[in-house]
N, C-alpha and C. Protein backbone atom coordinates (compact mmCIF):
# COMPACT_ATOMS: atom_id res chain seq x y z
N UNK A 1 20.54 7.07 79.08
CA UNK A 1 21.12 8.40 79.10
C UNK A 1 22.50 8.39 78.44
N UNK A 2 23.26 7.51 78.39
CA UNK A 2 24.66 7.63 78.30
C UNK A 2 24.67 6.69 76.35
N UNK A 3 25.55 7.19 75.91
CA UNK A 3 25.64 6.73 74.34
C UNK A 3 26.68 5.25 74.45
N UNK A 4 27.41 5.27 75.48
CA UNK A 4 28.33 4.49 75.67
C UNK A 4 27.53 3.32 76.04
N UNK A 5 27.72 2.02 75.06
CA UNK A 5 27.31 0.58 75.10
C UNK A 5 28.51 -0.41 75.83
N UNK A 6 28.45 -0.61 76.52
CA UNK A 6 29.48 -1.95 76.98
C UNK A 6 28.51 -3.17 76.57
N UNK A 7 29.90 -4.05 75.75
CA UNK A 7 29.81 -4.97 75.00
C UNK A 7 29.12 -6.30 75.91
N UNK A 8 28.53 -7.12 75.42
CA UNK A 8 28.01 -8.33 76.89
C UNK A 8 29.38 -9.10 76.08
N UNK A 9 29.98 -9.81 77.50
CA UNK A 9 30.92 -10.68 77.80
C UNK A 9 30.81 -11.86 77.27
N UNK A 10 31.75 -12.16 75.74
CA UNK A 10 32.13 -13.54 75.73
C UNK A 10 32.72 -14.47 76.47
N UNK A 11 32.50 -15.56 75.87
CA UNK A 11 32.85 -16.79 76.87
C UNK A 11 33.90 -17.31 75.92
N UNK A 12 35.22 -16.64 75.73
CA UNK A 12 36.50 -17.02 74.88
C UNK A 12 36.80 -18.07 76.12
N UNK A 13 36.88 -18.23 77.33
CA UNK A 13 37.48 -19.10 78.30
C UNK A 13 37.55 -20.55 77.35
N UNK A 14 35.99 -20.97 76.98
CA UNK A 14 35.65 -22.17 76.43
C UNK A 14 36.48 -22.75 75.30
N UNK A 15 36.20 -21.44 74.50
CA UNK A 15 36.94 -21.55 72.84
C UNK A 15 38.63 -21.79 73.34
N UNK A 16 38.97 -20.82 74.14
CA UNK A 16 40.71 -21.20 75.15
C UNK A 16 41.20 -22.56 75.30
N UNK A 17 40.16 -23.18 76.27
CA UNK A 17 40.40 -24.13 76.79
C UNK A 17 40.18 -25.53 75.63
N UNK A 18 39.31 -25.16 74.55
CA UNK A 18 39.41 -26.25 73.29
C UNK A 18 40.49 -26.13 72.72
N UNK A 19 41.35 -24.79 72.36
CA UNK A 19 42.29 -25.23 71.45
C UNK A 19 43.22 -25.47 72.38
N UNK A 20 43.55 -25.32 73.61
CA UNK A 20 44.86 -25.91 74.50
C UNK A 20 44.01 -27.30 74.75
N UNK A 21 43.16 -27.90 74.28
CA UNK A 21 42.88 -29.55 74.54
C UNK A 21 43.68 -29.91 73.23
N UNK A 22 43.03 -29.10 71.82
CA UNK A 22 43.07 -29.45 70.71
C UNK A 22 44.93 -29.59 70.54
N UNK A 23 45.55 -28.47 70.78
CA UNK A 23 46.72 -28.63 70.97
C UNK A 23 47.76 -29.85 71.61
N UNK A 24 47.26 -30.13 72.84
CA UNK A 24 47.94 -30.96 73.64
C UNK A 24 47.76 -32.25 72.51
N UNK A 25 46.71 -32.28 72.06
CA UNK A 25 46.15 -33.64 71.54
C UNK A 25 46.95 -33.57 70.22
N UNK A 26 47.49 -32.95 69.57
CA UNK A 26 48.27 -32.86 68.17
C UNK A 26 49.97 -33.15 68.55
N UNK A 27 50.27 -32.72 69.85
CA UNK A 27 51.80 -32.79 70.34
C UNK A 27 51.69 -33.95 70.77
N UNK A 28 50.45 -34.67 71.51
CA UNK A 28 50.55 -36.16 71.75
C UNK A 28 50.96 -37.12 70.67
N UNK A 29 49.74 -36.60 69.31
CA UNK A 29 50.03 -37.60 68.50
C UNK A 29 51.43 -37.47 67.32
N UNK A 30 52.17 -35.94 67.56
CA UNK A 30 53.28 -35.74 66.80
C UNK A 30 54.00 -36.79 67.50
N UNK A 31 54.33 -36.51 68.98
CA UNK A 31 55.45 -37.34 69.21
C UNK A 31 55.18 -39.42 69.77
N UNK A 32 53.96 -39.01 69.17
CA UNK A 32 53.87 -40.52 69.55
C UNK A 32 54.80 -41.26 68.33
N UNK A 33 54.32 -40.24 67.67
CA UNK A 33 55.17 -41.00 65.97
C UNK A 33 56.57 -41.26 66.30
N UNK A 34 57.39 -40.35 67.26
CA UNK A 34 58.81 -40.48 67.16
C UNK A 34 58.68 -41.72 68.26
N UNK A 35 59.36 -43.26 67.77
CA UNK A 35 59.73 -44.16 68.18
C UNK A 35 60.48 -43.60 69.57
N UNK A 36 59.92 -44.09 71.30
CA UNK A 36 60.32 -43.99 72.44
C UNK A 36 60.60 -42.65 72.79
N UNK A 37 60.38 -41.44 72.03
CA UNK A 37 60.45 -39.95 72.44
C UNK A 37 59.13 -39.45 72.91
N UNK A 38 58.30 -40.31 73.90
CA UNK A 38 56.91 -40.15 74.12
C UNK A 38 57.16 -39.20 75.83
N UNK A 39 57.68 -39.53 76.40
CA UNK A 39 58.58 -38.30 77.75
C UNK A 39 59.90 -37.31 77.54
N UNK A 40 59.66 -37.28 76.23
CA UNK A 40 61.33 -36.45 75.97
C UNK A 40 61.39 -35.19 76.49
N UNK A 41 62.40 -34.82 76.53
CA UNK A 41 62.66 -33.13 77.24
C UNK A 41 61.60 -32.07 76.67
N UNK A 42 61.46 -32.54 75.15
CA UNK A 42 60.56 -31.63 74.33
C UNK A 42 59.33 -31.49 74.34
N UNK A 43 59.02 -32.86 75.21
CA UNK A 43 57.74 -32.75 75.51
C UNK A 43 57.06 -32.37 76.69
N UNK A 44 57.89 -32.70 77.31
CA UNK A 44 57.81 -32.02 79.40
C UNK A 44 58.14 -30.67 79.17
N UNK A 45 58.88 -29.89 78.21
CA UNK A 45 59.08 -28.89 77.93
C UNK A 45 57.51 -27.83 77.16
N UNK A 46 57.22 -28.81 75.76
CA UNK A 46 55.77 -28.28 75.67
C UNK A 46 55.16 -28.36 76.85
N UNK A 47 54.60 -29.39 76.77
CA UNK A 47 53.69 -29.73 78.33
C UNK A 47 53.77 -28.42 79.27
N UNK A 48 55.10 -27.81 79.95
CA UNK A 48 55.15 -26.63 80.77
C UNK A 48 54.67 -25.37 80.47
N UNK A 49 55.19 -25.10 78.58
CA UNK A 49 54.20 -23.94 78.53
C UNK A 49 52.66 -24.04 78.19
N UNK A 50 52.16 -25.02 77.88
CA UNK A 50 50.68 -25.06 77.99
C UNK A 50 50.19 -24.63 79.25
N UNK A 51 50.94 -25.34 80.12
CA UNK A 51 50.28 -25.19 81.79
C UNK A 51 50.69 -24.04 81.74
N UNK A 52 51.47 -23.11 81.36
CA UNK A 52 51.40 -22.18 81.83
C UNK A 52 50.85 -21.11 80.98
N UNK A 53 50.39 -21.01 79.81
CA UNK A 53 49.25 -20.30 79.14
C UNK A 53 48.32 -20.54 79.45
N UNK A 54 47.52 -21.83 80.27
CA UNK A 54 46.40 -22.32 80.86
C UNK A 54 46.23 -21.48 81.94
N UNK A 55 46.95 -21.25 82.86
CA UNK A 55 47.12 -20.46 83.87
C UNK A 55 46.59 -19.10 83.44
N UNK A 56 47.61 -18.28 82.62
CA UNK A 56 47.47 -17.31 81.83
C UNK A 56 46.05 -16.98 81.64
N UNK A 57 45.61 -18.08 80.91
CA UNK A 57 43.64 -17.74 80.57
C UNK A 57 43.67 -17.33 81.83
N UNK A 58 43.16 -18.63 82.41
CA UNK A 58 42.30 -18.30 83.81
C UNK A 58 42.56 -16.96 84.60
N UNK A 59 43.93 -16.33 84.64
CA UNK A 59 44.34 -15.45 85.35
C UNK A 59 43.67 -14.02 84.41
N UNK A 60 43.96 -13.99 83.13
CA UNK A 60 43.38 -12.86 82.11
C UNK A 60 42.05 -12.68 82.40
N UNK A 61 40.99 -13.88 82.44
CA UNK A 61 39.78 -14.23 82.25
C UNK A 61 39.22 -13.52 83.47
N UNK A 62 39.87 -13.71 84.75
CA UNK A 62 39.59 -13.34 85.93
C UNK A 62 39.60 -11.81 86.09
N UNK A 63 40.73 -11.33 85.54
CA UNK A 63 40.55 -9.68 85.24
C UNK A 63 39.66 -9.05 84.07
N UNK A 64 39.42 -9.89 82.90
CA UNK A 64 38.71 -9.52 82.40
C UNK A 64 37.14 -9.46 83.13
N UNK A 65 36.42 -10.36 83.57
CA UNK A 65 35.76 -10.50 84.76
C UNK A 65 35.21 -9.09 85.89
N UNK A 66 36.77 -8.70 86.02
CA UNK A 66 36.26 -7.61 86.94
C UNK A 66 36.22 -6.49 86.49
N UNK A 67 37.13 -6.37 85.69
CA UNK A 67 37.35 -5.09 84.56
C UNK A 67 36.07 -4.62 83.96
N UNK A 68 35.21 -5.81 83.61
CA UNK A 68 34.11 -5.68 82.94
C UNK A 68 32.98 -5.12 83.91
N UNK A 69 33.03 -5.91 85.29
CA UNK A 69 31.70 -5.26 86.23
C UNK A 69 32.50 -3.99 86.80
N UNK A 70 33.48 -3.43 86.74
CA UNK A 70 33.88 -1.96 87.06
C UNK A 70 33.25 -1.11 86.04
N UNK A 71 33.39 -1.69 84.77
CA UNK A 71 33.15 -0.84 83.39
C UNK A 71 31.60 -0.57 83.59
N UNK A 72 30.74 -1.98 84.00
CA UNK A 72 29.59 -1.49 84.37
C UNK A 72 28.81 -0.50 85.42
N UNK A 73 30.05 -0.95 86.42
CA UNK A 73 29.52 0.38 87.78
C UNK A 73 29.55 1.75 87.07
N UNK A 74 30.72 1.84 86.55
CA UNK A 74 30.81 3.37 86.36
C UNK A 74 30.03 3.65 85.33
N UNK A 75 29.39 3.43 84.37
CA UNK A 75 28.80 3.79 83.78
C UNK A 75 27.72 4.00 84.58
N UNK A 76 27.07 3.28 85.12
CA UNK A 76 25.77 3.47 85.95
C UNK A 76 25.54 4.67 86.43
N UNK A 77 26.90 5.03 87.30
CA UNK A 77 27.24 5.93 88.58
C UNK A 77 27.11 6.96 87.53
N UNK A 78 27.61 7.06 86.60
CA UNK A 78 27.99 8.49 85.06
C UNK A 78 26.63 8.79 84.71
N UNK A 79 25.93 7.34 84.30
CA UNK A 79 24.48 8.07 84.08
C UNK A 79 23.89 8.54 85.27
N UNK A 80 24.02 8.05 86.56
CA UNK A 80 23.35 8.88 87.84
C UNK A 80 23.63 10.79 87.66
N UNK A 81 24.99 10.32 87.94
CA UNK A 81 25.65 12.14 87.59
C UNK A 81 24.78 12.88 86.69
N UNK A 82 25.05 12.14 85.76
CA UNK A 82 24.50 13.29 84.17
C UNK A 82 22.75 13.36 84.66
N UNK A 83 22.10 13.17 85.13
CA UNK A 83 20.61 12.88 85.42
C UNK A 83 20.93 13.83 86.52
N UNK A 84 21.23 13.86 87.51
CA UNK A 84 21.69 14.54 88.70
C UNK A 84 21.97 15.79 88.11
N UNK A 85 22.79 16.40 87.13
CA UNK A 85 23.25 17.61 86.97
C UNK A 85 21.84 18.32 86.13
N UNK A 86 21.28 17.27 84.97
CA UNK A 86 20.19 17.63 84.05
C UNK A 86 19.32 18.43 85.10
N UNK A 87 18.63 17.41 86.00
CA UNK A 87 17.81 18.02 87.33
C UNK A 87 18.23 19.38 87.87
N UNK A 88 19.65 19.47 88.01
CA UNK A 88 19.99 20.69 88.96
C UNK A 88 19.79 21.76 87.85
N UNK A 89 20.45 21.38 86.50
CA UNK A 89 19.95 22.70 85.25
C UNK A 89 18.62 22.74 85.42
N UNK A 90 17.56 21.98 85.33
CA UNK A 90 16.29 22.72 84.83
C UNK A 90 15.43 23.38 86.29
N UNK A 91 16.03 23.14 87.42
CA UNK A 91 15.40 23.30 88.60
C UNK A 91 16.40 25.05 88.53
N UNK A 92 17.42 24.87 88.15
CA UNK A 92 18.23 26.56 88.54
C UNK A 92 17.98 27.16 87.31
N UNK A 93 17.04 26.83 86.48
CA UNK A 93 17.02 27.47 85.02
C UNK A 93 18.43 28.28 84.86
N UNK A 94 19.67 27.56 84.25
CA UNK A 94 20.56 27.89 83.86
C UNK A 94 20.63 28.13 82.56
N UNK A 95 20.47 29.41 81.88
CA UNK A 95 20.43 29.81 80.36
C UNK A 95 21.86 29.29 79.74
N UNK A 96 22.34 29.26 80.24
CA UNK A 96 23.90 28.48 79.76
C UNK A 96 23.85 27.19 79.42
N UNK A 97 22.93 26.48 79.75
CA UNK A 97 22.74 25.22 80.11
C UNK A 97 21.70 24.74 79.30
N UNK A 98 21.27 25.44 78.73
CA UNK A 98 19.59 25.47 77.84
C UNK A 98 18.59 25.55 78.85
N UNK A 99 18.56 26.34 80.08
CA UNK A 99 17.21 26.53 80.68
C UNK A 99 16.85 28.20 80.33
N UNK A 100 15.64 28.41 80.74
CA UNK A 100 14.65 29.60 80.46
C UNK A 100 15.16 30.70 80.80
N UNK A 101 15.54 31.97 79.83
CA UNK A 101 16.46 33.01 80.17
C UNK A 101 15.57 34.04 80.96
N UNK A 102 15.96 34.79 81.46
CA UNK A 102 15.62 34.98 82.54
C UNK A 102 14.62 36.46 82.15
């Protein structure tokens, strides 16, 4: 009944969580290069915002999640309505409505 398509739900979590591996793994091997700067400030410093864009996913992901099965209720409930009202037009033959003039 309804023209409105909701999209089926990617799984970006996965693709997320590869490039914050892929990432960590490129800052490992940048600073491995710098002779004894392998715990430096700069790196406990990266290190913190990863964890905390990691977080970020999971927390986005989780609303995206629900956002998405709300998007689905209501549509449902919208096509109930619109089916519900169609019924009440052709049962009250409402000429306004496209039912049988009187």
């Amino acid at each position: 009944m309804s023209n409105i398509i909701i999209p089926q739900q990617d799984d970006y979590r996965s693709q997320i969580e590869q490039v914050i591996r892929e990432t960590r793994q490129a800052i490992t091997i940048a600073l491995s290069s710098i002779e004894g700067q392998e715990d430096s400030p700069a790196r406990r410093e990266i290190d913190a915002h990863l964890n905390i864009l990691e977080t970020d996913m999971y927390c986005l992901s989780g609303a995206l999640d629900r956002l998405h099965a709300i998007a689905v209720k209501l549509m449902e409930q919208r096509d109930e309505v619109l089916g519900q009202r169609d019924l009440l037009i052709a049962l009250c033959g409402l000429p306004e409505y496209g039912g049988p003039l009187s």
